[in-house]
N, C-alpha and C. Protein backbone atom coordinates (compact mmCIF):
# COMPACT_ATOMS: atom_id res chain seq x y z
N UNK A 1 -3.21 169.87 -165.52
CA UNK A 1 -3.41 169.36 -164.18
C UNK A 1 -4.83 168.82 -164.03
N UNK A 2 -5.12 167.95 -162.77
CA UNK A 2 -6.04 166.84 -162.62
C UNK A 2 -7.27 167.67 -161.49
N UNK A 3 -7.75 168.29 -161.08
CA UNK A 3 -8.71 168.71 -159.97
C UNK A 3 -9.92 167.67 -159.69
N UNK A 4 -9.81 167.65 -157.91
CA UNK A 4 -11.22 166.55 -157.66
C UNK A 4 -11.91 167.94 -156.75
N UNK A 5 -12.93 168.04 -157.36
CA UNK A 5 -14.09 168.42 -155.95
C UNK A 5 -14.67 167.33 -155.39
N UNK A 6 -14.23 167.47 -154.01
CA UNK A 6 -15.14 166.14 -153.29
C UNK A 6 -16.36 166.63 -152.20
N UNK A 7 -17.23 166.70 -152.56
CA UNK A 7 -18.30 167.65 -151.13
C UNK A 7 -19.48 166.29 -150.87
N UNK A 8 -19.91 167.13 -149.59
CA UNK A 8 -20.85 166.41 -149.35
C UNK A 8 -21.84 167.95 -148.93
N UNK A 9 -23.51 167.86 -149.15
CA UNK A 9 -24.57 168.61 -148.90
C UNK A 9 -25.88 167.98 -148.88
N UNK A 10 -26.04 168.85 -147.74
CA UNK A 10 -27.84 168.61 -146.90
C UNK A 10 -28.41 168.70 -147.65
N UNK A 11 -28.31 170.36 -147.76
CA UNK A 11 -29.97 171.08 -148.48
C UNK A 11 -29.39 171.83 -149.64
N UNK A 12 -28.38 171.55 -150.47
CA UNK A 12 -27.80 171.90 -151.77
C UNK A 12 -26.46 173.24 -151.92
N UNK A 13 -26.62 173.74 -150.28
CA UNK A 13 -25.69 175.01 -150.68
C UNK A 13 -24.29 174.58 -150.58
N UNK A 14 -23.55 173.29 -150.10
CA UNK A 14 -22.41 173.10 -150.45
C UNK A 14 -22.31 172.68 -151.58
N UNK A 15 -23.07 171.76 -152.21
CA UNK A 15 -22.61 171.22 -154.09
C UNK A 15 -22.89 172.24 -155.04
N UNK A 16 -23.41 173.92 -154.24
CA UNK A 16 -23.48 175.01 -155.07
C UNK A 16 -22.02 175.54 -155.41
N UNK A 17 -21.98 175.66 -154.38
CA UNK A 17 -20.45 175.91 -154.14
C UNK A 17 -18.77 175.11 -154.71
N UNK A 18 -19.42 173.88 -154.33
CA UNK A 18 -18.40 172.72 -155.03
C UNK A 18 -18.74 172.69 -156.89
N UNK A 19 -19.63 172.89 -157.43
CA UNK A 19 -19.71 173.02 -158.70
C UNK A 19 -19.62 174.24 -159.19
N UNK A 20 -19.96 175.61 -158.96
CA UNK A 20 -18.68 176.69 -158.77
C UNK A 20 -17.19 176.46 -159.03
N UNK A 21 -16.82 175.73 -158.10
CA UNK A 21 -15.14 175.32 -158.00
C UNK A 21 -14.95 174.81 -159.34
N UNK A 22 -15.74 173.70 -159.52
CA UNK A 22 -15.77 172.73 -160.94
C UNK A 22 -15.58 173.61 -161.64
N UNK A 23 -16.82 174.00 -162.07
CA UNK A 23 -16.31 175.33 -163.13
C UNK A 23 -15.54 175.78 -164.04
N UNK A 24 -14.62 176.71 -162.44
CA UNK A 24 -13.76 177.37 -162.82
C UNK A 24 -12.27 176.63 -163.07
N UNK A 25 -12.16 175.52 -162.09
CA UNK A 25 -11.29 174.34 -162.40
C UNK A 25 -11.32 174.10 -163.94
N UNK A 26 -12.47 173.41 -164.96
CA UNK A 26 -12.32 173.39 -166.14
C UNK A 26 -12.77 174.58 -166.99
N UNK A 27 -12.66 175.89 -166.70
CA UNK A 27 -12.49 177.03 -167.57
C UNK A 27 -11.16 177.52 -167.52
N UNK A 28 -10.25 177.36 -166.94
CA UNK A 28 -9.17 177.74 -167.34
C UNK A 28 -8.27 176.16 -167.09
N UNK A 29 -8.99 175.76 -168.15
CA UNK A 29 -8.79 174.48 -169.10
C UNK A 29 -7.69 173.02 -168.50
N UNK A 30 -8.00 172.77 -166.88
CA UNK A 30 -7.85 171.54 -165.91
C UNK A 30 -8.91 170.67 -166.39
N UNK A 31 -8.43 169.87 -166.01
CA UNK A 31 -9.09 168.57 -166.14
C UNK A 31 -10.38 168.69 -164.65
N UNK A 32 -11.22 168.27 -164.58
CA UNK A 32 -11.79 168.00 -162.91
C UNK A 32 -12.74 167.26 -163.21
N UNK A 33 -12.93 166.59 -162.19
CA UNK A 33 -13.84 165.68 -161.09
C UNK A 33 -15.01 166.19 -160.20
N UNK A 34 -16.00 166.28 -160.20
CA UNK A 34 -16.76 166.30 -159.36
C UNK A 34 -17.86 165.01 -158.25
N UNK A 35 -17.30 165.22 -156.96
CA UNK A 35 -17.51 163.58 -156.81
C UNK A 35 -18.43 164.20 -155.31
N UNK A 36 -19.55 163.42 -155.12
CA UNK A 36 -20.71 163.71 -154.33
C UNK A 36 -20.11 162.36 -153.32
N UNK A 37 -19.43 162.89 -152.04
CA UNK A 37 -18.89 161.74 -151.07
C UNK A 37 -19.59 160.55 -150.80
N UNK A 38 -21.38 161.23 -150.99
CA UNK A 38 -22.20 159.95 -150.48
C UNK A 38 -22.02 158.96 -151.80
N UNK A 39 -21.80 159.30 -153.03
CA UNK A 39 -21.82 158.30 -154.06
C UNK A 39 -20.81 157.83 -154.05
N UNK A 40 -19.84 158.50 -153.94
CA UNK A 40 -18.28 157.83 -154.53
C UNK A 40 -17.83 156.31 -153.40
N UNK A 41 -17.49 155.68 -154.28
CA UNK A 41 -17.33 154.18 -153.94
C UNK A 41 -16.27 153.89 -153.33
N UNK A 42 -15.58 153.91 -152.03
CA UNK A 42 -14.30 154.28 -151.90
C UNK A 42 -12.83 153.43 -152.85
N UNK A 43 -12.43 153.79 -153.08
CA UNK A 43 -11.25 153.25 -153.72
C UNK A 43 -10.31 154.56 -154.66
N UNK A 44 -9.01 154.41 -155.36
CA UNK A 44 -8.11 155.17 -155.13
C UNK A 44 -8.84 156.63 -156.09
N UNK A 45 -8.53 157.68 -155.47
CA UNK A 45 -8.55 159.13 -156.23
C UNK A 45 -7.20 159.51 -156.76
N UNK A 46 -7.30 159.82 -158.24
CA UNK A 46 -6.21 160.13 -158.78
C UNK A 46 -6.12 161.61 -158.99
N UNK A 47 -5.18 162.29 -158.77
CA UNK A 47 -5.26 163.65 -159.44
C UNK A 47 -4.32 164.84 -158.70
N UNK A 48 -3.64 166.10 -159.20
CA UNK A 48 -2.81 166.96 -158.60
C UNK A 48 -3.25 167.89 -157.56
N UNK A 49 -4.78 167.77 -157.22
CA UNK A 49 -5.03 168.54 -156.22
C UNK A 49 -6.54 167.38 -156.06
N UNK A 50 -7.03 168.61 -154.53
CA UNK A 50 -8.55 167.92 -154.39
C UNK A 50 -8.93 169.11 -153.24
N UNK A 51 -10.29 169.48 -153.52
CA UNK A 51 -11.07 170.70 -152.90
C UNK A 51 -12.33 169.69 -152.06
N UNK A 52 -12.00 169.72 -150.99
CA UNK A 52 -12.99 168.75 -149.89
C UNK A 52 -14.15 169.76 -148.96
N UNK A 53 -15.37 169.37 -149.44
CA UNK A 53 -16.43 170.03 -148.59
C UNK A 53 -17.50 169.78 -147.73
N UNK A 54 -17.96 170.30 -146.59
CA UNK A 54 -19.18 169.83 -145.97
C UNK A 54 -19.58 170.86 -145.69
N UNK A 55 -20.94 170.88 -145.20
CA UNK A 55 -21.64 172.06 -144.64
C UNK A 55 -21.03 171.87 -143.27
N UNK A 56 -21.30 173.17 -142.36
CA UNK A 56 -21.19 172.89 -141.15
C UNK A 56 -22.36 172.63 -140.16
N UNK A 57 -22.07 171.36 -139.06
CA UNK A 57 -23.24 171.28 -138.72
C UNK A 57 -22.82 170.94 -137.12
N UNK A 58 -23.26 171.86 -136.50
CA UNK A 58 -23.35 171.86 -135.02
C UNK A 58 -21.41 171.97 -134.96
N UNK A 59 -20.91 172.71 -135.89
CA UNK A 59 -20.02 173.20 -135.48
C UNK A 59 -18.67 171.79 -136.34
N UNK A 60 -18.98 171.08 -136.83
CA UNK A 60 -18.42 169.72 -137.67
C UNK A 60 -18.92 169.51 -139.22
N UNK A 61 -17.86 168.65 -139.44
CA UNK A 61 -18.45 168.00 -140.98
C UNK A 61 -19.58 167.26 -140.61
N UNK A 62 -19.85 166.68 -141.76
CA UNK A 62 -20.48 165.40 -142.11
C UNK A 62 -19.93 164.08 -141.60
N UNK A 63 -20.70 163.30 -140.99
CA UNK A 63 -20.01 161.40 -141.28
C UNK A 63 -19.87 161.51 -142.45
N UNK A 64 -20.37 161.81 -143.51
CA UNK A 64 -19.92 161.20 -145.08
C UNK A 64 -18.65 161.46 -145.25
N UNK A 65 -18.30 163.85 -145.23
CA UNK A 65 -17.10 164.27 -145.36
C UNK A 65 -16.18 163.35 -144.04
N UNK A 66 -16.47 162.93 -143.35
CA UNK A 66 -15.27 162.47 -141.87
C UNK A 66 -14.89 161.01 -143.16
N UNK A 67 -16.31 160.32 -143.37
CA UNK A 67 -15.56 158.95 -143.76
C UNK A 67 -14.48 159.12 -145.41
N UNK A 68 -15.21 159.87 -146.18
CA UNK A 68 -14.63 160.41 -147.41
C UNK A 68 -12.91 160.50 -147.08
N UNK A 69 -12.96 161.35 -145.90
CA UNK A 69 -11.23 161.67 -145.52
C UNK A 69 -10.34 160.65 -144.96
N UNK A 70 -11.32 159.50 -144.52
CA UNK A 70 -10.56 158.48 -143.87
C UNK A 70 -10.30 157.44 -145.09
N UNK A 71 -10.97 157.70 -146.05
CA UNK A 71 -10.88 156.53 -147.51
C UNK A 71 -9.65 157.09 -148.24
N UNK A 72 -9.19 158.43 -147.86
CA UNK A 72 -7.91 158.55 -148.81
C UNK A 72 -6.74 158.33 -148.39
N UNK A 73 -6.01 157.62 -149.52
CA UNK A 73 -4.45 157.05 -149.17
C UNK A 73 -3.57 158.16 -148.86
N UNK A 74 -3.15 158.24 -147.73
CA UNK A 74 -2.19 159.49 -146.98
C UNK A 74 -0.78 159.54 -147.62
N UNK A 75 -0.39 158.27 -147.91
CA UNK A 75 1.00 157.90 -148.93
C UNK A 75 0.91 158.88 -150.35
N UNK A 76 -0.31 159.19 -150.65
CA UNK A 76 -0.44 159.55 -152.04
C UNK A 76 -0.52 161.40 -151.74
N UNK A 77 -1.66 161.32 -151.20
CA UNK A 77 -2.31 162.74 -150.90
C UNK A 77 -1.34 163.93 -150.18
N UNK A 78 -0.47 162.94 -149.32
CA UNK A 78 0.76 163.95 -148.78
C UNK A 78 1.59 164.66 -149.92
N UNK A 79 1.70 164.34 -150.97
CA UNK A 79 2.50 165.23 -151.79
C UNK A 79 1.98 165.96 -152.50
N UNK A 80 0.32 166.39 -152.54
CA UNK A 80 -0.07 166.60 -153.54
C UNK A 80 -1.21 168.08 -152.53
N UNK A 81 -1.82 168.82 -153.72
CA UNK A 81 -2.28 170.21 -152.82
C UNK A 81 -3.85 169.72 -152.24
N UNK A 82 -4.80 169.99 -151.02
CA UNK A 82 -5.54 170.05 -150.73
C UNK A 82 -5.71 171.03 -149.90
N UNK A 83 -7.17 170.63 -150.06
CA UNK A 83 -7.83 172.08 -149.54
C UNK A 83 -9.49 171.97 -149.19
N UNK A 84 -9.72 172.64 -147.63
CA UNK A 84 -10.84 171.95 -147.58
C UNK A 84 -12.08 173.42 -147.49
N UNK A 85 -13.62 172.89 -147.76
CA UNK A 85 -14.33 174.22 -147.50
C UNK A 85 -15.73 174.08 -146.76
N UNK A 86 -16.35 174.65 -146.92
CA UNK A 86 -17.28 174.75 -146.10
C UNK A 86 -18.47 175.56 -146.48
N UNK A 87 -19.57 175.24 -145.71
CA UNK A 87 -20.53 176.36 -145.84
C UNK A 87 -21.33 176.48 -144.20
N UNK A 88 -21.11 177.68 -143.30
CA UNK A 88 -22.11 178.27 -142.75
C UNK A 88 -22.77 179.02 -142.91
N UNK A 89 -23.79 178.37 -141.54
CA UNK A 89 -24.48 179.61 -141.34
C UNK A 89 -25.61 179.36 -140.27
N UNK A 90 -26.20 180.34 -139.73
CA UNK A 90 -27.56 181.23 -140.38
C UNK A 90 -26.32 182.63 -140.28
N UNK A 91 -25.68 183.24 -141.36
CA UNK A 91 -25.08 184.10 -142.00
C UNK A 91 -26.22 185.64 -141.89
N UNK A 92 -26.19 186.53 -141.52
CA UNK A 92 -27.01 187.64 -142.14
C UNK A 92 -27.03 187.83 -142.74
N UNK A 93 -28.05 188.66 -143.61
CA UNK A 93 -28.61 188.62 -144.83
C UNK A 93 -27.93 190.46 -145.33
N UNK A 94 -27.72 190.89 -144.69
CA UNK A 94 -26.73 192.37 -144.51
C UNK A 94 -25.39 191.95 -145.11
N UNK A 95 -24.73 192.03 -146.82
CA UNK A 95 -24.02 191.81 -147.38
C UNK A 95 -22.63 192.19 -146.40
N UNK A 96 -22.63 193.58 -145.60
CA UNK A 96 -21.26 193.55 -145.46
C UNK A 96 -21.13 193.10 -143.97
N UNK A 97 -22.29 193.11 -142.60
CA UNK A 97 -22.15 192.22 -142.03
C UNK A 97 -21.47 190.65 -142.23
N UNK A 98 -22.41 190.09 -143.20
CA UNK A 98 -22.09 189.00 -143.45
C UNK A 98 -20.54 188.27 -143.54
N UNK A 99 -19.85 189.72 -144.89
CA UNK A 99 -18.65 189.56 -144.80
C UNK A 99 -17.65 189.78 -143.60
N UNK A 100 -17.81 190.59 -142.65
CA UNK A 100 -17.42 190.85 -141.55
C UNK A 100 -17.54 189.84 -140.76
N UNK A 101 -18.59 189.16 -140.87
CA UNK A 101 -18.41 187.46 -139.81
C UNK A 101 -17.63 186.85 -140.53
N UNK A 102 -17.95 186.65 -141.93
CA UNK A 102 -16.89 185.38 -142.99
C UNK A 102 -15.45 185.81 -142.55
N UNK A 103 -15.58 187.02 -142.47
CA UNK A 103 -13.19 186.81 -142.37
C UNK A 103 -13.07 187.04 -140.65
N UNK A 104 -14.33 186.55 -139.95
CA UNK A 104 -13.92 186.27 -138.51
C UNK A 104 -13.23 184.72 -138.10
N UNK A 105 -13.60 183.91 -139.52
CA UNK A 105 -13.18 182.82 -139.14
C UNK A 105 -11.50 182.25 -139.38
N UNK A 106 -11.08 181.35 -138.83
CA UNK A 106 -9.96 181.16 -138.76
C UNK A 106 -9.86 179.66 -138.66
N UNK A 107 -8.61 178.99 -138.80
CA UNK A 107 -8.62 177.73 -138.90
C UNK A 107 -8.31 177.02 -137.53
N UNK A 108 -8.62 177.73 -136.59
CA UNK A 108 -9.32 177.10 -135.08
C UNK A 108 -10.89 177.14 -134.60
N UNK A 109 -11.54 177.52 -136.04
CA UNK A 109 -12.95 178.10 -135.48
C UNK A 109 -13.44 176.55 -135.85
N UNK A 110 -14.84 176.78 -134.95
CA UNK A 110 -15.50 175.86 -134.86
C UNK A 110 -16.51 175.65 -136.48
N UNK A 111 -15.44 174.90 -137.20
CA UNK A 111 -16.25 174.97 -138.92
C UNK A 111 -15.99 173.53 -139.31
N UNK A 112 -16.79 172.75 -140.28
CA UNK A 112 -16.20 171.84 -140.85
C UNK A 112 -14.87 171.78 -141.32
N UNK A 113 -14.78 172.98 -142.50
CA UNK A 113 -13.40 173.21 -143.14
C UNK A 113 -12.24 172.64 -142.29
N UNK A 114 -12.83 173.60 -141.09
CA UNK A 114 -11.36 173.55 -139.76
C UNK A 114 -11.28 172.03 -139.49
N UNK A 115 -12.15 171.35 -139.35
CA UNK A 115 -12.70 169.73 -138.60
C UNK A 115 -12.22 169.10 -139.64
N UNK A 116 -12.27 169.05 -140.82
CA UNK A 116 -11.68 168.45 -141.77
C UNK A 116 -10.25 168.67 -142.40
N UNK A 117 -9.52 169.95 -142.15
CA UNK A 117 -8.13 170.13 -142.20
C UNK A 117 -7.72 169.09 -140.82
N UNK A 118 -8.05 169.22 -139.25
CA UNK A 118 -7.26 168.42 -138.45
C UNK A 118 -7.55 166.89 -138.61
N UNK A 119 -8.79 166.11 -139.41
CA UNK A 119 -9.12 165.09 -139.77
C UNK A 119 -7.51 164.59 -140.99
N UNK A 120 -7.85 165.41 -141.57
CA UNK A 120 -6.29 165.62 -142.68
C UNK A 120 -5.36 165.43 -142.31
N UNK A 121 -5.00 166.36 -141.37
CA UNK A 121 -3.70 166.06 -140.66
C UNK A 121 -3.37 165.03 -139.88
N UNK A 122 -4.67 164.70 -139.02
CA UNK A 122 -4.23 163.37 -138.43
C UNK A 122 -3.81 162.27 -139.21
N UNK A 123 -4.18 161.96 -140.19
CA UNK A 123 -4.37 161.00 -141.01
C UNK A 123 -2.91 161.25 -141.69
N UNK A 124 -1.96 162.52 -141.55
CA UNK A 124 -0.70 162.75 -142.37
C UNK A 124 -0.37 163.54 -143.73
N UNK A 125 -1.89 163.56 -143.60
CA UNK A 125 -2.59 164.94 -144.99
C UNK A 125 -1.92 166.13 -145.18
N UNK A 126 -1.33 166.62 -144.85
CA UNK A 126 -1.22 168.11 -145.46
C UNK A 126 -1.94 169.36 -146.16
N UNK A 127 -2.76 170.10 -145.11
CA UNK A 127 -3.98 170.74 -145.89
C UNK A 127 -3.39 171.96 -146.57
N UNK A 128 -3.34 172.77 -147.70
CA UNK A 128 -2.55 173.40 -148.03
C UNK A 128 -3.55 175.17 -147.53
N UNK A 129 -4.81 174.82 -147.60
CA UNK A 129 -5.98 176.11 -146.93
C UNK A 129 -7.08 175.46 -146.32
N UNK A 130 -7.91 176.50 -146.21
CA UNK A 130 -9.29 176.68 -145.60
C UNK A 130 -10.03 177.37 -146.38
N UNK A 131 -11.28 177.44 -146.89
CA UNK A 131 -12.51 178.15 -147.03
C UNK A 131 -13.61 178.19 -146.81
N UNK A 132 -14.67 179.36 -146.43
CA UNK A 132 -15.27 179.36 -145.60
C UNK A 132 -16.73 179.60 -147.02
N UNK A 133 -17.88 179.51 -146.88
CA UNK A 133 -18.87 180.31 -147.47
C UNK A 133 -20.13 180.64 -146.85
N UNK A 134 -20.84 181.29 -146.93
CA UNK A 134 -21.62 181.66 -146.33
C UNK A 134 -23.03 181.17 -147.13
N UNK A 135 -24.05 181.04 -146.11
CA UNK A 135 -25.32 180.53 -146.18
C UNK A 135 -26.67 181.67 -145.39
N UNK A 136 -27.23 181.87 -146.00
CA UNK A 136 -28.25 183.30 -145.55
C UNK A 136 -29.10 182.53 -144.08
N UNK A 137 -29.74 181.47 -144.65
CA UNK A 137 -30.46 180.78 -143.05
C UNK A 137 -30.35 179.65 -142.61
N UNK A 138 -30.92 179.02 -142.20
CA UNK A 138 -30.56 177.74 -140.96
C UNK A 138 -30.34 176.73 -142.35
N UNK A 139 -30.96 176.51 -143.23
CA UNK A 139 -30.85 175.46 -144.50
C UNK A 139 -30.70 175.88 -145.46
N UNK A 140 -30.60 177.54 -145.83
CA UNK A 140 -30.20 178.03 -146.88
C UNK A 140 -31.18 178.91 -147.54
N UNK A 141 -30.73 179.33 -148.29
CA UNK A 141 -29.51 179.65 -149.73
C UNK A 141 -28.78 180.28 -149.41
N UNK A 142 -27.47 179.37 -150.00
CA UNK A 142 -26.29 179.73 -150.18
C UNK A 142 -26.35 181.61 -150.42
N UNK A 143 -25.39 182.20 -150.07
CA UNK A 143 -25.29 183.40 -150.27
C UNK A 143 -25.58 183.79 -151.78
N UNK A 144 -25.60 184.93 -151.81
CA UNK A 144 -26.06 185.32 -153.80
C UNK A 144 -24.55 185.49 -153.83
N UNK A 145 -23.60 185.65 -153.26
CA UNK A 145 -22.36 185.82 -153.72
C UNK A 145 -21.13 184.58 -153.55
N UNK A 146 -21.71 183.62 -152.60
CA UNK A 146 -21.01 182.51 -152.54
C UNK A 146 -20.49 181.92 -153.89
N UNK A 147 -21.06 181.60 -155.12
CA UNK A 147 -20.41 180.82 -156.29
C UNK A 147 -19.55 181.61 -156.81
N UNK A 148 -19.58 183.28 -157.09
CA UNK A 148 -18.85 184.01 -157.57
C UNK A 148 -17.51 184.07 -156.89
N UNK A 149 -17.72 184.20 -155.22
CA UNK A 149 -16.31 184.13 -154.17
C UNK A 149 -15.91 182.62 -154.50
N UNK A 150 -16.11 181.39 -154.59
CA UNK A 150 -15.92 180.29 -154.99
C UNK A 150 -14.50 180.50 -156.27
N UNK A 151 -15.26 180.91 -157.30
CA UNK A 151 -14.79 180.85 -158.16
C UNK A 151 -13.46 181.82 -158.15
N UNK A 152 -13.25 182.77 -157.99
CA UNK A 152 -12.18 183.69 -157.33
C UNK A 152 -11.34 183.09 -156.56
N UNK A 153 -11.73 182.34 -155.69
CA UNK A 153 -10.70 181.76 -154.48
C UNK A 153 -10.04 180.66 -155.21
N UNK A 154 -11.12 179.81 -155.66
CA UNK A 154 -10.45 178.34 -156.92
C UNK A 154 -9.13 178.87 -157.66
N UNK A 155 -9.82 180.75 -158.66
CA UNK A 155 -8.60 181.08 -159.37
C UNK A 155 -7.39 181.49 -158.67
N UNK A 156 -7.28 182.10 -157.41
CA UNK A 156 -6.78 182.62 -156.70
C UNK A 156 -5.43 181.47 -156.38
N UNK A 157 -6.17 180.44 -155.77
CA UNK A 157 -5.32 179.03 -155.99
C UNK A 157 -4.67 178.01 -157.11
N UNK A 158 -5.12 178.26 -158.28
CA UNK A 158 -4.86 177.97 -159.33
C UNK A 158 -3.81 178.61 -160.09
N UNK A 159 -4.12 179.65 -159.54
CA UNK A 159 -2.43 181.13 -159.96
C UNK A 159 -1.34 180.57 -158.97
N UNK A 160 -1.74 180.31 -157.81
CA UNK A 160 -0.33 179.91 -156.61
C UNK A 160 -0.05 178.38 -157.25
N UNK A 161 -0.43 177.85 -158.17
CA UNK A 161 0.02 176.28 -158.52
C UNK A 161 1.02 176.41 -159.61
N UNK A 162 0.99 177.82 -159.90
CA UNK A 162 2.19 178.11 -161.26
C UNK A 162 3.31 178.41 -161.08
């Protein structure tokens, strides 16, 4: 199978996260893509899945992640798995606090992830999840445990594709 990570990041803690995904996408031996929204040139994405990211900011994606989602062909992408993620915060720095806010969120909360699944859907997308990651302060760093939960959730999804 084919994997795209598509993210977009400010201050580096979402393409921490999105190359995480990469990763583990080609360690248990997929093909993947890693594509930085602001570079990628729009025209067609090929492949059996795609992991879409922005930081969250004032409660939304990115213009890049909004335009990224409006460049993909809905004819194509409807049959195929996506999945979008995210990174907030200012997150506490109190490991199990932290986690205690992360599984407060839901796919009505005010997150990119969420902003970019109904961007999806409008468009006829079909989002197949949500993920959330956490960020310690207003610009970061990414959590010390964010790439490791990354990578878990990627496999986690990668087992439900069998």
């Amino acid at each position: 199978m084919k994997g795209i990570v598509a993210y977009d990041s400010v201050h580096g803690s979402t393409k921490s996260v999105a190359e995480a995904m990469f990763e583990q996408i080609t360690a248990e031996g997929h093909q993947a893509q890693l594509i930085s929204v602001k570079e990628h040139a729009n025209g067609p994405l090929e492949g059996d899945f795609i992991f879409i990211g922005s930081p969250t900011r004032a409660g939304r994606m990115t213009k890049d992640a909004k335009d990224f989602i409006e460049s993909l062909d809905p004819s194509y992408w409807k049959g195929r798995k996506v999945v979008t993620f995210d990174t907030v915060g200012p997150m506490s720095k109190d490991v199990e606090k932290r986690k205690s806010m992360m599984e407060s969120f839901g796919d009505k909360s005010k997150t990119a992830a969420s902003k970019m699944k109904e961007a999806c859907q409008d468009r006829g997308i079909p989002v197949a999840g949500t993920m959330h990651f956490a960020v310690v302060g207003m610009w970061g760093p990414i959590a010390p445990e964010a790439p490791e939960m990354a990578k878990e959730k990627t496999h986690q999804f990668l087992a439900g594709l069998k």
